[in-house]
PDB file of N, CA and C in Angstrom:
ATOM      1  N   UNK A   1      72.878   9.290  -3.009  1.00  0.00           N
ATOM      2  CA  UNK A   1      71.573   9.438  -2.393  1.00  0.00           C
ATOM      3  C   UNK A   1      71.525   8.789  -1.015  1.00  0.00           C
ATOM      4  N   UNK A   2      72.291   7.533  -0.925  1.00  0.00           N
ATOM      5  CA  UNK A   2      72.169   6.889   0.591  1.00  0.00           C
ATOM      6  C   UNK A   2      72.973   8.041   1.709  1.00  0.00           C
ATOM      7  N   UNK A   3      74.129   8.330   1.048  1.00  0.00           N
ATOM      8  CA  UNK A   3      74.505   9.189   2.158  1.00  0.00           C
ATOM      9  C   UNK A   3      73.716  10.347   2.322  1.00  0.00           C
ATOM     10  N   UNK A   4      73.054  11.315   1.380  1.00  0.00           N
ATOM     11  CA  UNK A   4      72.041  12.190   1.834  1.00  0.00           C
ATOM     12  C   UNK A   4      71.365  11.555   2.541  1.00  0.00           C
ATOM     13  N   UNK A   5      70.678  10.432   2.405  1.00  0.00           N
ATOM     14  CA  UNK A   5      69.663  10.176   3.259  1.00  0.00           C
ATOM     15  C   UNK A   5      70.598   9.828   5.066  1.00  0.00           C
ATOM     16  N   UNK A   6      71.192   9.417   4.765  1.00  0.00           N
ATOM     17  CA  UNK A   6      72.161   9.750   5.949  1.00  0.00           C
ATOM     18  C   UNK A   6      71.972  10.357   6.892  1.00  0.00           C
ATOM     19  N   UNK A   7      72.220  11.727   5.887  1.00  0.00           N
ATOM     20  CA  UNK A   7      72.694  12.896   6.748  1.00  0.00           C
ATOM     21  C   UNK A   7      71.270  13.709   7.237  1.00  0.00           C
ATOM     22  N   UNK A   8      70.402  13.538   6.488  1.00  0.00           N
ATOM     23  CA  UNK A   8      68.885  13.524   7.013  1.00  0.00           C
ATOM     24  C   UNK A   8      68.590  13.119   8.070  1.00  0.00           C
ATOM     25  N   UNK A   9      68.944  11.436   8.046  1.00  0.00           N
ATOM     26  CA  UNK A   9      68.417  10.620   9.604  1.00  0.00           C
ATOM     27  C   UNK A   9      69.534  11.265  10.634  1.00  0.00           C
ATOM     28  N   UNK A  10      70.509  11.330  10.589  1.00  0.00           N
ATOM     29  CA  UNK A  10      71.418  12.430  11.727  1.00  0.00           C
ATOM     30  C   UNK A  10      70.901  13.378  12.036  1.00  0.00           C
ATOM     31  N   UNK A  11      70.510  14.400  11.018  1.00  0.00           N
ATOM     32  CA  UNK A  11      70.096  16.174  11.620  1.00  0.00           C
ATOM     33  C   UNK A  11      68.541  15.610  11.996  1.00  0.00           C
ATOM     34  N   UNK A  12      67.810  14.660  11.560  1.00  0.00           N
ATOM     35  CA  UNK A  12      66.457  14.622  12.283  1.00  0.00           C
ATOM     36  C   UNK A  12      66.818  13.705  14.095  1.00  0.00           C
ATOM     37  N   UNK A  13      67.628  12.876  13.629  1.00  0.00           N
ATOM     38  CA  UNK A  13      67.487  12.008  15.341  1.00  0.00           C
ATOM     39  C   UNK A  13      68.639  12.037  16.165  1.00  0.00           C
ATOM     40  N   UNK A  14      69.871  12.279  15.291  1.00  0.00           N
ATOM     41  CA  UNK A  14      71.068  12.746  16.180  1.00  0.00           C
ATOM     42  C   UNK A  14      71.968  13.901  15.716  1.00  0.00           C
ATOM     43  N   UNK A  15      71.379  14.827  15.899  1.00  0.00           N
ATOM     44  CA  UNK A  15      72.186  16.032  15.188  1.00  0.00           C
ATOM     45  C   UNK A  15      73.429  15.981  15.918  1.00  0.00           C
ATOM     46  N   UNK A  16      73.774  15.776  16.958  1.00  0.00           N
ATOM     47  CA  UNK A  16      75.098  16.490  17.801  1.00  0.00           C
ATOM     48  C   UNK A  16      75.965  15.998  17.103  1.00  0.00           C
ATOM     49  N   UNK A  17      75.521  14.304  15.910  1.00  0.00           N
ATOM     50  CA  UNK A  17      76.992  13.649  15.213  1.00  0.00           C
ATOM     51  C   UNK A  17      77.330  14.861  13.827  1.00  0.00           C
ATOM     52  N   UNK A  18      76.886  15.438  13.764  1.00  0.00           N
ATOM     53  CA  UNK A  18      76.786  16.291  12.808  1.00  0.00           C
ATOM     54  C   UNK A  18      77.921  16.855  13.121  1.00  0.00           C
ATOM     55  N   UNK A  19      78.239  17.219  14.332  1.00  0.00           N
ATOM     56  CA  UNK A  19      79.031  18.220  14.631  1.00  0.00           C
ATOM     57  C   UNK A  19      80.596  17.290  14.350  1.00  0.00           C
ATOM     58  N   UNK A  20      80.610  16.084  14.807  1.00  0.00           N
ATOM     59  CA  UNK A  20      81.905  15.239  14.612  1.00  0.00           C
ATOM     60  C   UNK A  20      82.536  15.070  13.061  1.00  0.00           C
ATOM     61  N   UNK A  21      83.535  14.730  13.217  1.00  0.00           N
ATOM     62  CA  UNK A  21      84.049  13.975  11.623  1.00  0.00           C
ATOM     63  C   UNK A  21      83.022  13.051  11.187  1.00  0.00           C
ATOM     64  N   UNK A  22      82.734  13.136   9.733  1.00  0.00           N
ATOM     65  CA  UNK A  22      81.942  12.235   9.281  1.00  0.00           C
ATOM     66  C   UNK A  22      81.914  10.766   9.270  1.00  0.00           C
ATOM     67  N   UNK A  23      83.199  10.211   9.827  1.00  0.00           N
ATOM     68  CA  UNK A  23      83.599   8.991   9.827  1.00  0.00           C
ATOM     69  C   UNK A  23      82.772   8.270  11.128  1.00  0.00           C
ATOM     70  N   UNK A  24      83.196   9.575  12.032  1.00  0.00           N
ATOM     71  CA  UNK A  24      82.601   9.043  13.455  1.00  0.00           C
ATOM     72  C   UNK A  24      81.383   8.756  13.683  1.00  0.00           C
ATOM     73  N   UNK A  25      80.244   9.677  12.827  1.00  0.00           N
ATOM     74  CA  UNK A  25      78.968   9.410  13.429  1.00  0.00           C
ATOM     75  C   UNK A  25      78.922   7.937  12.943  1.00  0.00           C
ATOM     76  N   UNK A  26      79.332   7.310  11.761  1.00  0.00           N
ATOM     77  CA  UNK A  26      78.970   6.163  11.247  1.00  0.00           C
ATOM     78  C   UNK A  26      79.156   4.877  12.053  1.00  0.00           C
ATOM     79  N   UNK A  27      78.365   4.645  13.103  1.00  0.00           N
ATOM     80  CA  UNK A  27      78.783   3.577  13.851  1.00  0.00           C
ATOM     81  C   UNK A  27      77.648   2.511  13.946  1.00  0.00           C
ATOM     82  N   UNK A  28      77.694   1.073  14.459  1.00  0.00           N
ATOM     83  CA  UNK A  28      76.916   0.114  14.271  1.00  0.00           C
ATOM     84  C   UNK A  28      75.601   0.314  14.888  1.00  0.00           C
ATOM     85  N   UNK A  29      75.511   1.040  15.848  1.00  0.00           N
ATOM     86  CA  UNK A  29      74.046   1.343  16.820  1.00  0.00           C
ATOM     87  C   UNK A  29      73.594   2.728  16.032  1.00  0.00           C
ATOM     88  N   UNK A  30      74.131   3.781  14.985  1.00  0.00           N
ATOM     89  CA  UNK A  30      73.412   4.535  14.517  1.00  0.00           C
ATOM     90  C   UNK A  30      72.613   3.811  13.062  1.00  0.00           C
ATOM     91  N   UNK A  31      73.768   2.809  12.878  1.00  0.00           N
ATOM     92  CA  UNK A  31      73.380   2.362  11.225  1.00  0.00           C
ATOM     93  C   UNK A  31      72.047   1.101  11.380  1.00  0.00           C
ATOM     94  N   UNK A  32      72.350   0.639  12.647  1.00  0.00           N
ATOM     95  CA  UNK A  32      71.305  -0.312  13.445  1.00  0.00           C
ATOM     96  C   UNK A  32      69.821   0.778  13.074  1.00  0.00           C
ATOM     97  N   UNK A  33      69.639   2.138  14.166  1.00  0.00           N
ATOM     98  CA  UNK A  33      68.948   2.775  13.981  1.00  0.00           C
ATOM     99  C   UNK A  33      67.895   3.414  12.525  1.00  0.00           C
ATOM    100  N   UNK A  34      69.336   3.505  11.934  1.00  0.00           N
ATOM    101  CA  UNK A  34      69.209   3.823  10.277  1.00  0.00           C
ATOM    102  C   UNK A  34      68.486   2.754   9.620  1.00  0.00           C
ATOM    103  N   UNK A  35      68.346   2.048   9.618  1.00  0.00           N
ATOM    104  CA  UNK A  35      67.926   0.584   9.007  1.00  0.00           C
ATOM    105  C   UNK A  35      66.401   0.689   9.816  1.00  0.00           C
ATOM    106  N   UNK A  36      66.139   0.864  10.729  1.00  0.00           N
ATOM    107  CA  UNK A  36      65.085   0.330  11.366  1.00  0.00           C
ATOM    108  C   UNK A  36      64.115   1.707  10.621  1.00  0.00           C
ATOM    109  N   UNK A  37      64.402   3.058  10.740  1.00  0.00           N
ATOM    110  CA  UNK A  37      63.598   4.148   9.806  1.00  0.00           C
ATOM    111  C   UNK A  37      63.730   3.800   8.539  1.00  0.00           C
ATOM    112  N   UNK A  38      64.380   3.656   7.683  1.00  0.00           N
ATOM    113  CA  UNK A  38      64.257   2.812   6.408  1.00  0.00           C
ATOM    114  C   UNK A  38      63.609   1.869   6.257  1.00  0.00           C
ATOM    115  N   UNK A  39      63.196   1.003   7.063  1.00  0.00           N
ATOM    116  CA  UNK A  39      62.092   0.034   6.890  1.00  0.00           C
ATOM    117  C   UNK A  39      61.150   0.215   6.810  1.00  0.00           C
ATOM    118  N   UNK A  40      60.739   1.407   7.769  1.00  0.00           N
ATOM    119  CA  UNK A  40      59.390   1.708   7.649  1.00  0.00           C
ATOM    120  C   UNK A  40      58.913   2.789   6.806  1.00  0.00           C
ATOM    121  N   UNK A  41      59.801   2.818   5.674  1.00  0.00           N
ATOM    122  CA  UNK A  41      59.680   3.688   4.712  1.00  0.00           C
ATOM    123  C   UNK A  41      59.894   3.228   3.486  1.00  0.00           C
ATOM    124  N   UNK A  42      60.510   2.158   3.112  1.00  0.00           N
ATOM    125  CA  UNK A  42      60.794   2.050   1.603  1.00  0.00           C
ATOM    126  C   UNK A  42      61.185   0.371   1.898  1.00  0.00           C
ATOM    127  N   UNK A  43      60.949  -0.425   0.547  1.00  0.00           N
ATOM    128  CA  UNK A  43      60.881  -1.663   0.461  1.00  0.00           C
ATOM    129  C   UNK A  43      62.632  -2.437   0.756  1.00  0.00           C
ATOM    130  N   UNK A  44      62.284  -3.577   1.348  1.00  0.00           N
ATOM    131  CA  UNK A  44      63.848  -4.386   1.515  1.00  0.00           C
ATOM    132  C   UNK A  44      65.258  -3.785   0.441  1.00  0.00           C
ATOM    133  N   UNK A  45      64.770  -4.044  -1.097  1.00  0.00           N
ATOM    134  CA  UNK A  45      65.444  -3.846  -2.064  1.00  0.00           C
ATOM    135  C   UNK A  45      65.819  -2.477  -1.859  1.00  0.00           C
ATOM    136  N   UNK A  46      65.288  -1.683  -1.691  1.00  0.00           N
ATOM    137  CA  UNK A  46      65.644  -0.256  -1.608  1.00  0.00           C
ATOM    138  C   UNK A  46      66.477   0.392  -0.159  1.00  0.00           C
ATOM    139  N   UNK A  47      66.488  -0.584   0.607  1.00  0.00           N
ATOM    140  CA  UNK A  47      66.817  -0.048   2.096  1.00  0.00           C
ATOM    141  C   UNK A  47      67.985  -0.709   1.504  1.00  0.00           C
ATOM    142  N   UNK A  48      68.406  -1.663   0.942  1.00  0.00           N
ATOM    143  CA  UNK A  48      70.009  -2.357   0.559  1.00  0.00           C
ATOM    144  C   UNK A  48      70.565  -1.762  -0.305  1.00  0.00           C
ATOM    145  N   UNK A  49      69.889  -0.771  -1.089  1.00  0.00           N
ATOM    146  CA  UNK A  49      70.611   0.021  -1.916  1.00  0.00           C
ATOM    147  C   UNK A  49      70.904   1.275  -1.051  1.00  0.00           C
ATOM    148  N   UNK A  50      70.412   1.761   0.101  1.00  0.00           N
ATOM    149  CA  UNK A  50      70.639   3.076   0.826  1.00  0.00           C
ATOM    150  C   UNK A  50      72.013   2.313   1.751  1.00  0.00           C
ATOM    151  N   UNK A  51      71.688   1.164   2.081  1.00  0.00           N
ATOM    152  CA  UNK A  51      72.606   0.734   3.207  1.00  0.00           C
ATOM    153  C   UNK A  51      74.103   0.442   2.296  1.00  0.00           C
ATOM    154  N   UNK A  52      73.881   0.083   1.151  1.00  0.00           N
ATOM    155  CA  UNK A  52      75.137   0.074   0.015  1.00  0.00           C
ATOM    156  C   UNK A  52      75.889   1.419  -0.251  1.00  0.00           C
ATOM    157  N   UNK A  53      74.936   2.620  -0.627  1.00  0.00           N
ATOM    158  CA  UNK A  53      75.295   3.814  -0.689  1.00  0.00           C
ATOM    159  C   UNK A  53      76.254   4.636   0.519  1.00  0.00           C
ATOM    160  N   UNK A  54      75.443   4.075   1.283  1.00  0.00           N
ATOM    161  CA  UNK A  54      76.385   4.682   2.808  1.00  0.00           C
ATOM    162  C   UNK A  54      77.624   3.918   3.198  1.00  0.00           C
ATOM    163  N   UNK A  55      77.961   2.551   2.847  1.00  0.00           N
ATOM    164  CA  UNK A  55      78.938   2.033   3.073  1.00  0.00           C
ATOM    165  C   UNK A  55      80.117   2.486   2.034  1.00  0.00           C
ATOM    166  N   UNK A  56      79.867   3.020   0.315  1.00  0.00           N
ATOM    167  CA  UNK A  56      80.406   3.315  -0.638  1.00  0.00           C
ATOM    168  C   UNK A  56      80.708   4.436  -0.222  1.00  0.00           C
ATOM    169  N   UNK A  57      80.012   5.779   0.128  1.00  0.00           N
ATOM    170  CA  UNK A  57      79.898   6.987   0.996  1.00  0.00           C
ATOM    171  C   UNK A  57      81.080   7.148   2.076  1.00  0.00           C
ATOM    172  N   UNK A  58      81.327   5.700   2.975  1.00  0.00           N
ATOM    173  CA  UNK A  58      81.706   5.913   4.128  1.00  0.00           C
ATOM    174  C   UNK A  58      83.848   5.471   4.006  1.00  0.00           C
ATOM    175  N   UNK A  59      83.681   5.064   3.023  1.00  0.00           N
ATOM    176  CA  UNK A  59      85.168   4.635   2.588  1.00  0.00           C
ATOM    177  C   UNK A  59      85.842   5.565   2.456  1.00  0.00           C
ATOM    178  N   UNK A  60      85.639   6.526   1.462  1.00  0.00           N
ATOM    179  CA  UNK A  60      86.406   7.657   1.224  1.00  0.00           C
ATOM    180  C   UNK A  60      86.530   8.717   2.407  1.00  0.00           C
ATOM    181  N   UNK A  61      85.425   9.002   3.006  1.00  0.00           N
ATOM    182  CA  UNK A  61      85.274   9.872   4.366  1.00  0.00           C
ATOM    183  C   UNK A  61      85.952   9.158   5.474  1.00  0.00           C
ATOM    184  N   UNK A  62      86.646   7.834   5.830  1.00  0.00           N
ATOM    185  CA  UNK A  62      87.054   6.896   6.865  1.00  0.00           C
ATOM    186  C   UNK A  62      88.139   6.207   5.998  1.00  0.00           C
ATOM    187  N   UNK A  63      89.445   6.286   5.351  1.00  0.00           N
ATOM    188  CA  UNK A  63      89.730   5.401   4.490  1.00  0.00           C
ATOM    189  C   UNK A  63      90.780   4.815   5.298  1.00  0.00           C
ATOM    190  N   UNK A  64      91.240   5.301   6.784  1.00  0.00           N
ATOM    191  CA  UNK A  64      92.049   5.161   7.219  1.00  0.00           C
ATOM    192  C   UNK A  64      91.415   3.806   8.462  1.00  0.00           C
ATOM    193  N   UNK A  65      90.025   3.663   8.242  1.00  0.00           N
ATOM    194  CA  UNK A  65      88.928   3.156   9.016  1.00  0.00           C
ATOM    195  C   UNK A  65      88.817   1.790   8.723  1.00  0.00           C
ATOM    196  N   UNK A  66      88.648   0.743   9.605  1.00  0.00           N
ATOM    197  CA  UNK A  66      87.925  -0.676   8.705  1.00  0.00           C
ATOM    198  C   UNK A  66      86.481  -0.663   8.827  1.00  0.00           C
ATOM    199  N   UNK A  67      85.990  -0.786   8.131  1.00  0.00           N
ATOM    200  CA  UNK A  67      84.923  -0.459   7.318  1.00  0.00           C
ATOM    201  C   UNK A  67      83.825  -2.025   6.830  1.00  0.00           C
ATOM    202  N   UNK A  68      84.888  -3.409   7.211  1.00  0.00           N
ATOM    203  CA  UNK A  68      84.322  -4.648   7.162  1.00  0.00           C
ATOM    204  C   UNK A  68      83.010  -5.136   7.564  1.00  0.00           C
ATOM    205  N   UNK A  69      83.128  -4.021   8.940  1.00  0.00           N
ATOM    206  CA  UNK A  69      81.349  -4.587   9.782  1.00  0.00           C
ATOM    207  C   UNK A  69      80.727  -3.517   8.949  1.00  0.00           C
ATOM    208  N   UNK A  70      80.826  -2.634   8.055  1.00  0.00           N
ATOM    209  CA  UNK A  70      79.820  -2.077   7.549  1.00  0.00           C
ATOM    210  C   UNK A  70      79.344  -3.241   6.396  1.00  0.00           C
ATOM    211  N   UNK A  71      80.513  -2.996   5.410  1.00  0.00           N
ATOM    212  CA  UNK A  71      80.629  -4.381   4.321  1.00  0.00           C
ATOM    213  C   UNK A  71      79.616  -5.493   4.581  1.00  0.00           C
ATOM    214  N   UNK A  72      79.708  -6.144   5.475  1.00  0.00           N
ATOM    215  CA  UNK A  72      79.531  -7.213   6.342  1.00  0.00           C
ATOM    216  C   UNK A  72      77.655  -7.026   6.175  1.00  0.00           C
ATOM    217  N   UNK A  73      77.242  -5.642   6.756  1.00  0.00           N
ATOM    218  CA  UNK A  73      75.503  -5.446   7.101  1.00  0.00           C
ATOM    219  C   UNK A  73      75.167  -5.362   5.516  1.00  0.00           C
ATOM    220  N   UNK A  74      76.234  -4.131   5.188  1.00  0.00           N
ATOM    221  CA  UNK A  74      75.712  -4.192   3.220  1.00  0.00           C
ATOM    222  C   UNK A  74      75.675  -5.385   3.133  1.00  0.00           C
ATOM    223  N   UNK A  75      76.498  -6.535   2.909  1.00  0.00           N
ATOM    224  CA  UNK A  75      75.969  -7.660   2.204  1.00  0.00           C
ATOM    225  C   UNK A  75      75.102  -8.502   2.474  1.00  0.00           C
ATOM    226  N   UNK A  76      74.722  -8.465   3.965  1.00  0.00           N
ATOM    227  CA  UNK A  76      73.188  -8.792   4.302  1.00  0.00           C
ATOM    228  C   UNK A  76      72.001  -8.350   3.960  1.00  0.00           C
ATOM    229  N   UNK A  77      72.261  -7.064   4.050  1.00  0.00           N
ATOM    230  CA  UNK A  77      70.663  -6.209   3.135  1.00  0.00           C
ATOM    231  C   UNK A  77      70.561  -7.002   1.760  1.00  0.00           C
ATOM    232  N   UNK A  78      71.902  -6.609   0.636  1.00  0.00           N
ATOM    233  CA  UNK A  78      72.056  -6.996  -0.325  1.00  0.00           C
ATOM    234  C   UNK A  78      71.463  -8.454  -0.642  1.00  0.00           C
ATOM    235  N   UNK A  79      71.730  -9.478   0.326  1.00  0.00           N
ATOM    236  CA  UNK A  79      71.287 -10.650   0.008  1.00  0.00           C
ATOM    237  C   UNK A  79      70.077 -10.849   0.390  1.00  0.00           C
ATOM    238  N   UNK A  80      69.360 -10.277   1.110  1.00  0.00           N
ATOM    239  CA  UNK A  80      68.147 -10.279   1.612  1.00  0.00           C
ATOM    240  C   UNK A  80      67.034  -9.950   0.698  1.00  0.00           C
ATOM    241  N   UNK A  81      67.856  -8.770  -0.458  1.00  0.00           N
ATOM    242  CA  UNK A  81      66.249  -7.847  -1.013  1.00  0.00           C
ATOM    243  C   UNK A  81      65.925  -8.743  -2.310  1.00  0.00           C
ATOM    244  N   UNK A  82      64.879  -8.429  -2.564  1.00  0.00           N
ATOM    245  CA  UNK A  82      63.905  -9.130  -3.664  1.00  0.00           C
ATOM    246  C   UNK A  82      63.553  -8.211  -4.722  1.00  0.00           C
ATOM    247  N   UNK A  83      64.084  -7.940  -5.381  1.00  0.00           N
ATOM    248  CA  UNK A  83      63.270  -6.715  -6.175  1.00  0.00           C
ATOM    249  C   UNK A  83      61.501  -7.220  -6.623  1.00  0.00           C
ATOM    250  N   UNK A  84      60.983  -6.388  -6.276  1.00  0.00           N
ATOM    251  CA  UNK A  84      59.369  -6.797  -6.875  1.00  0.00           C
ATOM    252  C   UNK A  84      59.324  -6.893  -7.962  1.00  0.00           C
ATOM    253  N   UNK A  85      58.184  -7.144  -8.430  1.00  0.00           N
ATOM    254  CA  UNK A  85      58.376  -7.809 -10.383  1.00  0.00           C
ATOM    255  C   UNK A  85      57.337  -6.638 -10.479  1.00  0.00           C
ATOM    256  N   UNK A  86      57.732  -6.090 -11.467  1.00  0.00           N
ATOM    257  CA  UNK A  86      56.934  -5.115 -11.727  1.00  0.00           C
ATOM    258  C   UNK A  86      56.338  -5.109 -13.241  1.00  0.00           C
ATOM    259  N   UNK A  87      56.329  -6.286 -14.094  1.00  0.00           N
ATOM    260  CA  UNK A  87      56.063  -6.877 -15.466  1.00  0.00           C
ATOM    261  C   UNK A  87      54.356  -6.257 -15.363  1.00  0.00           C
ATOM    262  N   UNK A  88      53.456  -6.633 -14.535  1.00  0.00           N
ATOM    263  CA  UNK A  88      52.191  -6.155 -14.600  1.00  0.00           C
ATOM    264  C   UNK A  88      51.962  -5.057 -15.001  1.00  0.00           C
ATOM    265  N   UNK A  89      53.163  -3.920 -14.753  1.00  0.00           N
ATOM    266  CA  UNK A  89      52.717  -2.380 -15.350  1.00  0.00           C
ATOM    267  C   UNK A  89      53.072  -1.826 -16.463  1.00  0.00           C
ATOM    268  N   UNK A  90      53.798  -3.096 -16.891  1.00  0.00           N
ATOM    269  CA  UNK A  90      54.299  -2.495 -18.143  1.00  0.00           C
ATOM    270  C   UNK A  90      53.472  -2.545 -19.333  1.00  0.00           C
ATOM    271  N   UNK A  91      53.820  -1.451 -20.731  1.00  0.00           N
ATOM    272  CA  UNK A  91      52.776  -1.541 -21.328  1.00  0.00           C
ATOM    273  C   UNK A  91      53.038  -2.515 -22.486  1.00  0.00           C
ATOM    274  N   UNK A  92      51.930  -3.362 -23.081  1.00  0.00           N
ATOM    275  CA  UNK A  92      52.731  -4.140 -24.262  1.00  0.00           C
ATOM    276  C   UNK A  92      53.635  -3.138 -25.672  1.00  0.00           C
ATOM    277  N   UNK A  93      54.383  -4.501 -26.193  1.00  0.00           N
ATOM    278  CA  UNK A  93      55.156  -3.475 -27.223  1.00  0.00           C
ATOM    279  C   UNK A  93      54.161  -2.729 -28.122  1.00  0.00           C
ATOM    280  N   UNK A  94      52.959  -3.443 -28.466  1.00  0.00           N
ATOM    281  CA  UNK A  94      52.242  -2.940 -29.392  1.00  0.00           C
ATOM    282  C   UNK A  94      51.379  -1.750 -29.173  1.00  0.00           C
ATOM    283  N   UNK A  95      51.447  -1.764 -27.706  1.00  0.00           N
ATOM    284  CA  UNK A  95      50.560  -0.067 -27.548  1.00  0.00           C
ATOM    285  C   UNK A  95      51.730   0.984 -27.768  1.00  0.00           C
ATOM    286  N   UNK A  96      52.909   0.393 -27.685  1.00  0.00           N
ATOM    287  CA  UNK A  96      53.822   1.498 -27.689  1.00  0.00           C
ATOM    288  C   UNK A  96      54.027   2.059 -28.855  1.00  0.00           C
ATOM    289  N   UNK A  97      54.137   0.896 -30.017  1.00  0.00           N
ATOM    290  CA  UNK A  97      54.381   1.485 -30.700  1.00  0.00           C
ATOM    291  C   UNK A  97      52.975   1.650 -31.789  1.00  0.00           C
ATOM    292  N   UNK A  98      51.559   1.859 -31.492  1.00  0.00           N
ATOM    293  CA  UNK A  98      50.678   2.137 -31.744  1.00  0.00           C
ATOM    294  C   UNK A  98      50.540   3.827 -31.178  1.00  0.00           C
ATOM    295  N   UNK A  99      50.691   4.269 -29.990  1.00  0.00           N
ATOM    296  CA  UNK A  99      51.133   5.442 -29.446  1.00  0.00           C
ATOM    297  C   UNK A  99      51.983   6.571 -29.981  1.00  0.00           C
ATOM    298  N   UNK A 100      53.121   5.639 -30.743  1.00  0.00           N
ATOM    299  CA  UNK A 100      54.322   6.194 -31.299  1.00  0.00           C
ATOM    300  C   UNK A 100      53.859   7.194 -32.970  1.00  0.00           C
ATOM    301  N   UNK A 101      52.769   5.967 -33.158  1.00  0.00           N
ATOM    302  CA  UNK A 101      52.683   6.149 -34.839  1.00  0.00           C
ATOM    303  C   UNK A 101      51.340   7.374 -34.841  1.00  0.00           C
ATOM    304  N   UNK A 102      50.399   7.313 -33.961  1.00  0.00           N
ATOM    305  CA  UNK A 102      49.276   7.998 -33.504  1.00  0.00           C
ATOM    306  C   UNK A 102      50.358   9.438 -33.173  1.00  0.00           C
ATOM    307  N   UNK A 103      51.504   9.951 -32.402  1.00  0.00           N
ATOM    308  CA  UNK A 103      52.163  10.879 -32.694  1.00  0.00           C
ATOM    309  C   UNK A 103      52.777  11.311 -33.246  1.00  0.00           C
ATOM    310  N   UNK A 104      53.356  10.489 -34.050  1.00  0.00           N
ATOM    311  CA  UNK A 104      54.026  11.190 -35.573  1.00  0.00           C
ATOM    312  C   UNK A 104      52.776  11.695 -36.618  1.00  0.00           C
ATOM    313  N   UNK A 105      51.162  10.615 -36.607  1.00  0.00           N
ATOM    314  CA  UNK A 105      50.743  11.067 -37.404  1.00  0.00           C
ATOM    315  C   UNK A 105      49.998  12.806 -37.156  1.00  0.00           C
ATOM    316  N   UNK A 106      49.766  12.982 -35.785  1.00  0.00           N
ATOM    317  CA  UNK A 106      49.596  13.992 -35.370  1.00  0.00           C
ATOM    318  C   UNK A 106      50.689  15.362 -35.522  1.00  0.00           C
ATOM    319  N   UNK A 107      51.652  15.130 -35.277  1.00  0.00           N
ATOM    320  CA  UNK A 107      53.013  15.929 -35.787  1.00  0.00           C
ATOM    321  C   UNK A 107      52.922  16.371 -37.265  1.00  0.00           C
ATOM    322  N   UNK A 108      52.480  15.461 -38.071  1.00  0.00           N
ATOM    323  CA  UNK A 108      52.256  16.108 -39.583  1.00  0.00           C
ATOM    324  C   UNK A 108      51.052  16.550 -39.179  1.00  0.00           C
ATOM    325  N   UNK A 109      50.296  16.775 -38.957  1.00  0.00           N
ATOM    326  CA  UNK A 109      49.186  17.736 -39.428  1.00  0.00           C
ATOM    327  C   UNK A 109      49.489  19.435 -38.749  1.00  0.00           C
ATOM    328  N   UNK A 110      50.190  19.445 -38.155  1.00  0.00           N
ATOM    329  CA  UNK A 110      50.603  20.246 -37.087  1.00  0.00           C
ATOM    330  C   UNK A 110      51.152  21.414 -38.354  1.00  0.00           C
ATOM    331  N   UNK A 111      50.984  23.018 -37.873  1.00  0.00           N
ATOM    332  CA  UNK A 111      51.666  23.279 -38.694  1.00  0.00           C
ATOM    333  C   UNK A 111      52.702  23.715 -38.817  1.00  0.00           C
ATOM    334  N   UNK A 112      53.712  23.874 -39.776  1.00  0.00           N
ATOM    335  CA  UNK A 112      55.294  23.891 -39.792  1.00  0.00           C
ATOM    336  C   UNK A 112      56.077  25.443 -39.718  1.00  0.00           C
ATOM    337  N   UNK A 113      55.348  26.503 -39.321  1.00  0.00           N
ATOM    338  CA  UNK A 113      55.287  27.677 -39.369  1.00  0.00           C
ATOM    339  C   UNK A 113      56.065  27.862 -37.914  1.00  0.00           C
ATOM    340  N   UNK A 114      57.170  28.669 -37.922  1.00  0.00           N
ATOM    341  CA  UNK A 114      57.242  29.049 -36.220  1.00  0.00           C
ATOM    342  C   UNK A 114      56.763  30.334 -35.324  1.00  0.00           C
ATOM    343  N   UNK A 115      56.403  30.924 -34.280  1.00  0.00           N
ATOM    344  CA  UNK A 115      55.726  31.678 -33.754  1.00  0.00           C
ATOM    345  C   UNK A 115      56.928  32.742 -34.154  1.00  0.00           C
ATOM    346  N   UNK A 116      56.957  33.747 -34.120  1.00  0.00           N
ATOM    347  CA  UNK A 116      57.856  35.165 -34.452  1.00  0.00           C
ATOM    348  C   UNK A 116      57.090  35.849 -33.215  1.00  0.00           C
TER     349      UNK A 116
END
């Protein structure tokens, strides 16, 4: 998914790298760029998982490449993000499985006949 999103931010702000080897467009002032539209779109944690994806992405397409200063920004995002706590939305166990039993008991009344 990071490298799709990639290849998105290329054909929207620099298509002409499109035209190069994929290794090439990947350079520190596009991934600079890349990072800065990712911010203003999706949370820390999630921009370090796109910036992870594209560095995982960029190995196999460059293997002949050093690839360290990418490494290097991944593990800055990486150490940077926070995942949000998201415990508030969850539902307790007991509605779940109050939910669960409310549809099985509904399932039996249902009838067992199939449409022809």
């Amino acid at each position: 998914m990071g490298y799709r999103r990639w290849l998105g931010f290329l054909f929207a702000a620099h298509p002409d790298d499109l035209l190069r080897p994929p290794a090439d467009g990947i350079s520190l002032e596009r991934v600079r760029d890349f990072n800065v539209q990712l911010g203003g779109e999706m949370r820390p944690s999630s921009v370090a998982l796109t910036i992870q994806s594209l560095y995982y992405a960029a190995r196999p397409v460059g293997a002949e490449r050093d690839w360290r200063w990418l490494s290097a920004i991944k593990a800055q995002f990486v150490a940077r993000a926070r995942p949000c706590d998201r415990f508030d939305r969850r539902a307790a166990p007991w509605q779940t499985l109050d939910l669960g039993i409310e549809l099985m008991d509904t399932a039996l009344t249902l009838s067992n006949t199939s449409p022809q």
